[in-house]
Protein backbone atom coordinates (compact mmCIF):
# COMPACT_ATOMS: atom_id res chain seq x y z
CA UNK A 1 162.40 151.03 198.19
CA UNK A 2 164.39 153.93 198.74
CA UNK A 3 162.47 155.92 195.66
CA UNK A 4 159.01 156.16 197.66
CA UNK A 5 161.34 157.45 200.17
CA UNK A 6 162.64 160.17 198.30
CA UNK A 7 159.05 161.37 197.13
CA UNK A 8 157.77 161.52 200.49
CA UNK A 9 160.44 163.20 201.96
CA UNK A 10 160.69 165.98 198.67
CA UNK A 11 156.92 166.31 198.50
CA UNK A 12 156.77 167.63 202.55
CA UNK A 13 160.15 170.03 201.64
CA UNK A 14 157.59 171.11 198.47
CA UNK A 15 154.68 171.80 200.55
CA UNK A 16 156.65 173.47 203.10
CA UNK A 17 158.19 176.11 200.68
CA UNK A 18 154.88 176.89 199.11
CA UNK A 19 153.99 177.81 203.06
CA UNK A 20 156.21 180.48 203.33
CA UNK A 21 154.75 182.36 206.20
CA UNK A 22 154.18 178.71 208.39
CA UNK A 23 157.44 177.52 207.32
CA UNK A 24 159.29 180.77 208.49
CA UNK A 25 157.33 181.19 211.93
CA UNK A 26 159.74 178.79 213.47
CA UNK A 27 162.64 180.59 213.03
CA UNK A 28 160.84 184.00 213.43
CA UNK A 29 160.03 182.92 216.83
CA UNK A 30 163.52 182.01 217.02
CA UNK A 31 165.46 184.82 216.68
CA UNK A 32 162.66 187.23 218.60
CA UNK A 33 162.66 185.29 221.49
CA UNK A 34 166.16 185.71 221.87
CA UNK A 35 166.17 188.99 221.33
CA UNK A 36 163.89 189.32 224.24
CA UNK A 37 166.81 188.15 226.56
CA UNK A 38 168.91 191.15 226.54
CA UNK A 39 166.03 193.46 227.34
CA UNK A 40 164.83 191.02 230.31
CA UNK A 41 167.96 189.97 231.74
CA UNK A 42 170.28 192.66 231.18
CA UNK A 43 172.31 194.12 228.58
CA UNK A 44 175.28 193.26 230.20
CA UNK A 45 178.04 191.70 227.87
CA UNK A 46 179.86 188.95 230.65
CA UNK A 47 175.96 187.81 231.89
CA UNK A 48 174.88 187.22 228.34
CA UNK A 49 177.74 185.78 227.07
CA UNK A 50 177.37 183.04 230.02
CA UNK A 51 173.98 182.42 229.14
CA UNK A 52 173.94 182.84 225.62
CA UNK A 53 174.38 178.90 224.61
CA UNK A 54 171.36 177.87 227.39
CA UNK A 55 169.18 180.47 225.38
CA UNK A 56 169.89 179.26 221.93
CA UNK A 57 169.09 176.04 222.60
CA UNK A 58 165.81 176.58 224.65
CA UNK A 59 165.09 178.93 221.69
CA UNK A 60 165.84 176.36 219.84
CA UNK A 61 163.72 173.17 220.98
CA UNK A 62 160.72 175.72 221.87
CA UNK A 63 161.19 176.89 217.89
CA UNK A 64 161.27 173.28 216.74
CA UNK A 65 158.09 171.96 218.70
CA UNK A 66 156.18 174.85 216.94
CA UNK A 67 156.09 173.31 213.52
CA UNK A 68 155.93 169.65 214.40
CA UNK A 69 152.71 169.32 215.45
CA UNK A 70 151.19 169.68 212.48
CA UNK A 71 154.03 166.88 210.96
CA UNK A 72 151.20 164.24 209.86
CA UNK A 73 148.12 166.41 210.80
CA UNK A 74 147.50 167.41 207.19
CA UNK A 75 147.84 163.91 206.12
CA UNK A 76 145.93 162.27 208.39
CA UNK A 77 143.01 164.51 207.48
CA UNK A 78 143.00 164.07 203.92
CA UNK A 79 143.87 160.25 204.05
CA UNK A 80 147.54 160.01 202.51
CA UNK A 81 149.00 158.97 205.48
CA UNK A 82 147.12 155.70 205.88
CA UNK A 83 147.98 155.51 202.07
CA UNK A 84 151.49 155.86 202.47
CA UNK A 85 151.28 153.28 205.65
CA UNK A 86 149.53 150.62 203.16
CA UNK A 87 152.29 151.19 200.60
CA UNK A 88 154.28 148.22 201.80
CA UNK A 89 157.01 150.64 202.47
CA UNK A 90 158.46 150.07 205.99
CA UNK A 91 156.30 152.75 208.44
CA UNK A 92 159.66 153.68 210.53
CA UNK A 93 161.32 154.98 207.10
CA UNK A 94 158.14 156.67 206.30
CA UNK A 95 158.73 158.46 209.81
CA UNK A 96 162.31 159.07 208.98
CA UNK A 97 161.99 160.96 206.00
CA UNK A 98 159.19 163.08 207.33
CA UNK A 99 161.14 164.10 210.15
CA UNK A 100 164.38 164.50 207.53
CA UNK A 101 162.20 167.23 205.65
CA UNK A 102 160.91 168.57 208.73
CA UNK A 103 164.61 169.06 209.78
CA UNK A 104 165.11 170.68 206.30
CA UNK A 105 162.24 173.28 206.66
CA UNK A 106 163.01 173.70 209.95
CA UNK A 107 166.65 172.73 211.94
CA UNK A 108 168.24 174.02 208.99
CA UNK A 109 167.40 177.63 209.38
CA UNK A 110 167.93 177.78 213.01
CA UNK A 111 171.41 176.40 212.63
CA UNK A 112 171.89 179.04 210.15
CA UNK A 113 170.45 181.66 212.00
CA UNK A 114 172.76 180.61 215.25
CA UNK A 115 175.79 182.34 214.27
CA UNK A 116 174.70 185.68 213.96
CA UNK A 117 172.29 185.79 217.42
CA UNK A 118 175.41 184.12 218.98
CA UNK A 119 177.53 187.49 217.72
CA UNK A 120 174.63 189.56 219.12
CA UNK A 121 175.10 187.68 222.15
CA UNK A 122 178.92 189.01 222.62
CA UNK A 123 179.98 184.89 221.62
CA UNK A 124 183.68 184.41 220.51
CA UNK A 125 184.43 182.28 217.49
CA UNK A 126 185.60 178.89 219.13
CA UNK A 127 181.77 179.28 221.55
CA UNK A 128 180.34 180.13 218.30
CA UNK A 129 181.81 176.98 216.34
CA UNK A 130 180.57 174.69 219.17
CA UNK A 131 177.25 176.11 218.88
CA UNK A 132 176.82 175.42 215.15
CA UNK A 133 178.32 171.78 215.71
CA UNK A 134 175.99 171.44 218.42
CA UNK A 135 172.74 172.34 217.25
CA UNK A 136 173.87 169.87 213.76
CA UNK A 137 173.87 167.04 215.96
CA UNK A 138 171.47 168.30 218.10
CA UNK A 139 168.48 169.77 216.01
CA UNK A 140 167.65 165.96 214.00
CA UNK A 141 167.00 164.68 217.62
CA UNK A 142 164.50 167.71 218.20
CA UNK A 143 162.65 166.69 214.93
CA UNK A 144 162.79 162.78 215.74
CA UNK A 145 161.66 163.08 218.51
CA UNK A 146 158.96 165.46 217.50
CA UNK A 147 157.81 163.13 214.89
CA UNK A 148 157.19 160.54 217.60
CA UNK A 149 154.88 163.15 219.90
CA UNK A 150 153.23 164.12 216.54
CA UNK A 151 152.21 160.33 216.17
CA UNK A 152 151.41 159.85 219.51
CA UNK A 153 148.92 162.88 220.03
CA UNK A 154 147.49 162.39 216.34
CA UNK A 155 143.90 162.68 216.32
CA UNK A 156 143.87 164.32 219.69
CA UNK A 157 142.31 167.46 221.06
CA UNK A 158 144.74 169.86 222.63
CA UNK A 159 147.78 167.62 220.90
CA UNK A 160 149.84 170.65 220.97
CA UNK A 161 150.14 171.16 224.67
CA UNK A 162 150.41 167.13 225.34
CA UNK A 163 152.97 167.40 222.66
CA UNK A 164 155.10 169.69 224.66
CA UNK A 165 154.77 167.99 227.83
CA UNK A 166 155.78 164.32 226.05
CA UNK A 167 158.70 165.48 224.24
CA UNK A 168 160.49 168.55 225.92
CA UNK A 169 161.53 165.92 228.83
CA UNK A 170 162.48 163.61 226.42
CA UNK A 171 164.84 166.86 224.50
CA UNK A 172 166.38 167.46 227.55
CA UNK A 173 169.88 165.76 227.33
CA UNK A 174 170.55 167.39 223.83
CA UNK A 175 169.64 171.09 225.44
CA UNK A 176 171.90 169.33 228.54
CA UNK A 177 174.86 168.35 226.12
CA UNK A 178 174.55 170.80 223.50
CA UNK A 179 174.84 173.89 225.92
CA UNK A 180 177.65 171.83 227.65
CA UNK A 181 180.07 171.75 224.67
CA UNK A 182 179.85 175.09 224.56
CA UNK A 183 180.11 176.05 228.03
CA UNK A 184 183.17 174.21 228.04
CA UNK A 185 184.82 176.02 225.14
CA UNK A 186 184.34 178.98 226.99
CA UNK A 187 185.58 177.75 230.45
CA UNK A 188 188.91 176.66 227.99
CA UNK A 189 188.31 172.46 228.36
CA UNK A 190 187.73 170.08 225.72
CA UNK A 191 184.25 169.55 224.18
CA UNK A 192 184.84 166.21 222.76
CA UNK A 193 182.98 164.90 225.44
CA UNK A 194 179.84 166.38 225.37
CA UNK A 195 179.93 165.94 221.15
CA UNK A 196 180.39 162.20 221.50
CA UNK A 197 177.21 162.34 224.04
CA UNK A 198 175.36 164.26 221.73
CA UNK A 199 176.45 161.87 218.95
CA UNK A 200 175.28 158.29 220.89
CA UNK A 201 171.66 160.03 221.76
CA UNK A 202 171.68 161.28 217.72
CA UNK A 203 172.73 157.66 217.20
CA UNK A 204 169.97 156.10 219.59
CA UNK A 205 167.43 158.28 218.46
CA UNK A 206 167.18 157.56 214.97
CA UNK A 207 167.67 154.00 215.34
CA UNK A 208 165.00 154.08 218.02
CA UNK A 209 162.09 157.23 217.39
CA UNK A 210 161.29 155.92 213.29
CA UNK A 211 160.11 152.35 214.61
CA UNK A 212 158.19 154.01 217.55
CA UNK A 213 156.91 156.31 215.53
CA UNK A 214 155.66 153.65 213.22
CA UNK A 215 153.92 151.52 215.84
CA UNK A 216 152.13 154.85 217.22
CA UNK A 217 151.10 155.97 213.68
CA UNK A 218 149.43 152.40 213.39
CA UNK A 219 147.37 152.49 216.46
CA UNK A 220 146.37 155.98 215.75
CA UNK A 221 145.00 154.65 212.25
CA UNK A 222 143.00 151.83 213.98
């Protein structure tokens, strides 16, 4: 079972890396959004450095949502998604692994990029380390849960918009929690708190957003 798995989950990292310039956009977007910040709010190093974890991470989910909504487009249009769905292979690990490679292409490269737009942001090293282990835990949620508004507005006109408007309310404890840890690193306290938050909603949401996913891609295909 696991095989079909695999395949599905390498062919969409395959496809991805033969779109450069789509795969890329995300994090392009990324890193000149933030960049942005400085020259609307300020250079000033204290106000940036207190707002530089919020950014990130609404950088981040805004980034995220940008690529996802084309996440079963392409294969609902050419007709390997109701394939794959007939395969016998369970629909929610279908979803998982195409939300796996979509974290690949794209919550990979953001976490990567983090580091060095949290320097350019004036953040220490501890701030900087809780950013990183935030946005690990954090980033799979953005692309579960991006999977599931994918299936949801599949098929629809203007899914993009409804997209946004289904799943950045749903995002909004990881952006809560993930800024959090690091806002409490700065202010000196603990983080463990926030982390095991993050954690249980990582937890919840890929036990929960593969079978949803699954039952929406179903009654899209009917």
């Amino acid at each position: 079972m696991n095989s079909p798995i695999l395949a599905i989950y390498s062919r969409d990292v395959r496809v991805a890396s033969r779109r450069r310039v789509e795969a890329l956009l995300p994090v392009v977007f990324f890193i000149v959004a933030i960049s942005l910040f400085p020259i609307g709010v300020g250079p000033e190093p204290q106000m940036l450095r207190q707002i530089a974890a919020g950014i990130v991470w609404v950088c981040a989910l805004l980034a995220s949502m940008l690529s996802v909504a084309s996440l079963y487009a392409a294969d609902h249009a050419d007709g390997s998604l109701e394939q794959m769905l007939l395969s016998g292979q369970p629909g929610s690990l279908i979803a998982a692994a195409k939300a796996a490679a979509h974290w690949t292409v794209t919550g990979v490269p953001l976490v990567l990029a983090a580091p060095l737009i949290g320097l350019l942001l004036g953040m220490g090293i501890e701030s900087l380390a809780a950013l990183v282990a935030s946005l690990l835990l954090g980033t799979p949620i953005l692309s579960l849960l991006g999977g599931l508004g994918a299936a949801l507005t599949l098929g629809l006109r203007s899914a993009g918009v409804l997209l946004i408007l289904l799943i950045v309310p749903l995002s909004i404890p990881a952006l809560i929690f993930g800024a959090g840890a690091v806002s409490a690193v700065d202010a000196g306290l603990s983080a463990q708190g926030h982390f095991s938050l993050l954690g249980a909603l990582l937890i919840f949401t890929v036990l929960c957003a593969p079978v949803a996913t699954a039952f929406a891609l179903r009654i899209a295909l009917e």
